[in-house]
Protein backbone atom coordinates (compact mmCIF):
# COMPACT_ATOMS: atom_id res chain seq x y z
CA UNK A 1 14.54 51.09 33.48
CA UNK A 2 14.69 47.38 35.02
CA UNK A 3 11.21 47.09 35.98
CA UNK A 4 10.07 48.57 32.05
CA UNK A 5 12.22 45.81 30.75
CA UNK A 6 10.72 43.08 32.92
CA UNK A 7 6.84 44.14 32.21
CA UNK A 8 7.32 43.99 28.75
CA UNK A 9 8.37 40.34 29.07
CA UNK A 10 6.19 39.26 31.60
CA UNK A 11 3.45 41.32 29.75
CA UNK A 12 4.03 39.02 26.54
CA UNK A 13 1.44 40.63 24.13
CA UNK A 14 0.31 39.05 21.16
CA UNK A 15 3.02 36.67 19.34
CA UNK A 16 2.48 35.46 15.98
CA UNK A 17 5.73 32.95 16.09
CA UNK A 18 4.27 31.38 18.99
CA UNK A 19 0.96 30.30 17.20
CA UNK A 20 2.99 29.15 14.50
CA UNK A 21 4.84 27.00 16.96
CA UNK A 22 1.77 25.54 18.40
CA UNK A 23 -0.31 25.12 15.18
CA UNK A 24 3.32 23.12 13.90
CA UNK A 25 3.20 21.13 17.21
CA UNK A 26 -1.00 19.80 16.57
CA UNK A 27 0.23 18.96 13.00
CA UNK A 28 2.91 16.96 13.76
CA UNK A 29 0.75 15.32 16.78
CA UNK A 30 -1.74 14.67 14.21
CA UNK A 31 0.71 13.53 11.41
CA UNK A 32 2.10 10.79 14.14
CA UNK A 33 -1.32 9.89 14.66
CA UNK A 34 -2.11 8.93 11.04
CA UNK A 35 1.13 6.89 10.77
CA UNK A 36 0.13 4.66 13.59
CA UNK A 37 -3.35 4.21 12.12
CA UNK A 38 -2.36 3.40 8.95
CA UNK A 39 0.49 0.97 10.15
CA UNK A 40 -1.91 -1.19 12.33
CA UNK A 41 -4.55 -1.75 8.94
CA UNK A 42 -1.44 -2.63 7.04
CA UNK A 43 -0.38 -5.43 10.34
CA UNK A 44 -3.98 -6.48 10.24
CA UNK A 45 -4.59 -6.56 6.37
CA UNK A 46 -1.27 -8.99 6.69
CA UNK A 47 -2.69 -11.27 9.43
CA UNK A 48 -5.81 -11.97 7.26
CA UNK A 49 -4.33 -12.01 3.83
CA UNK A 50 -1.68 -14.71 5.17
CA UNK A 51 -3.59 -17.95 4.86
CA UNK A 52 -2.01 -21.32 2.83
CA UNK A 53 -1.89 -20.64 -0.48
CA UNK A 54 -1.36 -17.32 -1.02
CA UNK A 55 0.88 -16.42 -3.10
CA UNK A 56 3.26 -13.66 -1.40
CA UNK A 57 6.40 -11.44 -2.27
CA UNK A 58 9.11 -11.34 0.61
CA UNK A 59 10.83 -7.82 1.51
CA UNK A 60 14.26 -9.34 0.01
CA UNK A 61 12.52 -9.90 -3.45
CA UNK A 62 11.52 -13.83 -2.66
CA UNK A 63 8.21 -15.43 -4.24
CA UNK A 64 6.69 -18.18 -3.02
CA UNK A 65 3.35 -19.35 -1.63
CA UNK A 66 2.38 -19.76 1.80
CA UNK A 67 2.22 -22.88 3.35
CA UNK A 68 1.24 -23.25 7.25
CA UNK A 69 1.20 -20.44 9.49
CA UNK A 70 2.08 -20.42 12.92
CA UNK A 71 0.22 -19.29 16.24
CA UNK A 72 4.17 -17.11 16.85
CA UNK A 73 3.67 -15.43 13.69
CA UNK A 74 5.95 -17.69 11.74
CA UNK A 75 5.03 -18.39 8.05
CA UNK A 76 6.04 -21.54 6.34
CA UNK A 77 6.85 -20.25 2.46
CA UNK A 78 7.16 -22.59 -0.63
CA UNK A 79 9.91 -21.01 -3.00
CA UNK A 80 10.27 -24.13 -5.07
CA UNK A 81 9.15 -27.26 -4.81
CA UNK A 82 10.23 -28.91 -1.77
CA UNK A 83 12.04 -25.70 -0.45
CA UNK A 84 10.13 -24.25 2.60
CA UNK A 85 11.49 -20.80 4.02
CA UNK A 86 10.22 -19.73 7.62
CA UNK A 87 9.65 -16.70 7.58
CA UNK A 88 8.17 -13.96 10.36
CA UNK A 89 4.98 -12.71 9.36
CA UNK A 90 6.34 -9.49 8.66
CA UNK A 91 8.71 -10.31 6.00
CA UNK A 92 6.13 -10.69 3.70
CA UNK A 93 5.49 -7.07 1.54
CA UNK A 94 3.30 -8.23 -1.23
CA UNK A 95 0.53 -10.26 -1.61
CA UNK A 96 0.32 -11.65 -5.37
CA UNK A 97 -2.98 -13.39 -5.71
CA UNK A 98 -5.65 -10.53 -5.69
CA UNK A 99 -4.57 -8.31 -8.81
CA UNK A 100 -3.72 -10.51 -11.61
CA UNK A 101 -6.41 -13.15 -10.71
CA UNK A 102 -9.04 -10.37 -11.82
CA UNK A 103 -7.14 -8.81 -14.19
CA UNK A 104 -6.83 -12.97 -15.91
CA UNK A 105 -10.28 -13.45 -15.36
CA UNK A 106 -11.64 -10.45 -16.92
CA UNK A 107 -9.21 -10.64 -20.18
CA UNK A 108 -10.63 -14.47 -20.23
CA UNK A 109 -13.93 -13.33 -20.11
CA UNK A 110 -13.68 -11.11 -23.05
CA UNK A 111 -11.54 -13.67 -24.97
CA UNK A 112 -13.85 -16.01 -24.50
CA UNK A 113 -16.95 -13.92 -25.44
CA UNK A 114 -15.95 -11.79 -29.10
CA UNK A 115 -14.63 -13.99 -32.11
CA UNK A 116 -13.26 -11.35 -34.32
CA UNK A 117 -11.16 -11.63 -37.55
CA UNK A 118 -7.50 -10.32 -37.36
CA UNK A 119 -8.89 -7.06 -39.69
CA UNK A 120 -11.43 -6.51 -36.89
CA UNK A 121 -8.56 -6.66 -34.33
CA UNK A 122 -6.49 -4.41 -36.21
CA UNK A 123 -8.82 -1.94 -36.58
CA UNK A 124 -10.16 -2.41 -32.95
CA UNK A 125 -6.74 -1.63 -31.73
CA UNK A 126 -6.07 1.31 -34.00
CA UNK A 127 -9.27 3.31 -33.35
CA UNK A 128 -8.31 2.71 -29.20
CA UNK A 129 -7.39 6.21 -28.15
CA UNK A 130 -8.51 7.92 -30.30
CA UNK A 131 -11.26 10.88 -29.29
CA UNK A 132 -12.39 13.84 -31.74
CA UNK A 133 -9.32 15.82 -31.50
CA UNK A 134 -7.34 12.78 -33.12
CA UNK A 135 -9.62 11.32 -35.49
């Protein structure tokens, strides 16, 4: 009875939890993977984006503008004028200039380019929305 209990384990068979196990395993290697990836284009989006003048969000909540940056990954960051912060590189979360520069330049744009008359405005912004189904 001993030697029919060890041949079935040593004899193993087909196990369905164990390629569960394994598939589990290459998805969390793989999942690991991805994080790492993704964290180095955020460290190297930071080094590029952090020149003087930008204008950055710290991860306490802090706006300024950058300064000087340092060869140790030290940046120097104007939160008012005449008060410098030194910060490491990696405090910074947010970089401020890229979105609402576009977003200014293209509502300038169309300011700049249609006159209309406060009853064409009013109906402009009435009719916006509105497909067949509403009309």
């Amino acid at each position: 009875m001993n030697s029919l209990v060890i041949a079935q384990a040593a004899g193993g068979g087909f196990n369905p939890s164990l390629i569960l196990m394994v598939a589990l395993f290459a998805v969390l290697i793989f999942m690991m993977f991805r994080g790492r990836k993704k964290q180095a284009a955020q460290q190297e989006k930071l080094k590029t984006n952090t020149v003087p003048g930008a204008k950055v969000m710290t991860n306490s909540g802090i706006f300024g503008t950058v300064v000087g940056v340092d060869a140790e990954d030290r940046v120097q960051v104007e939160v008012a004028n005449g008060v410098v912060l030194t910060l490491h590189r990696q405090a910074i979360s947010t970089f401020l200039d890229n979105e609402p520069v576009v977003a200014e330049t293209q509502q300038v744009a169309e300011n700049n380019n249609v006159a209309e008359t406060p009853e064409e405005s009013l109906r402009r912004l009435n009719d916006e929305g509105k497909d067949e189904r509403n009309s």
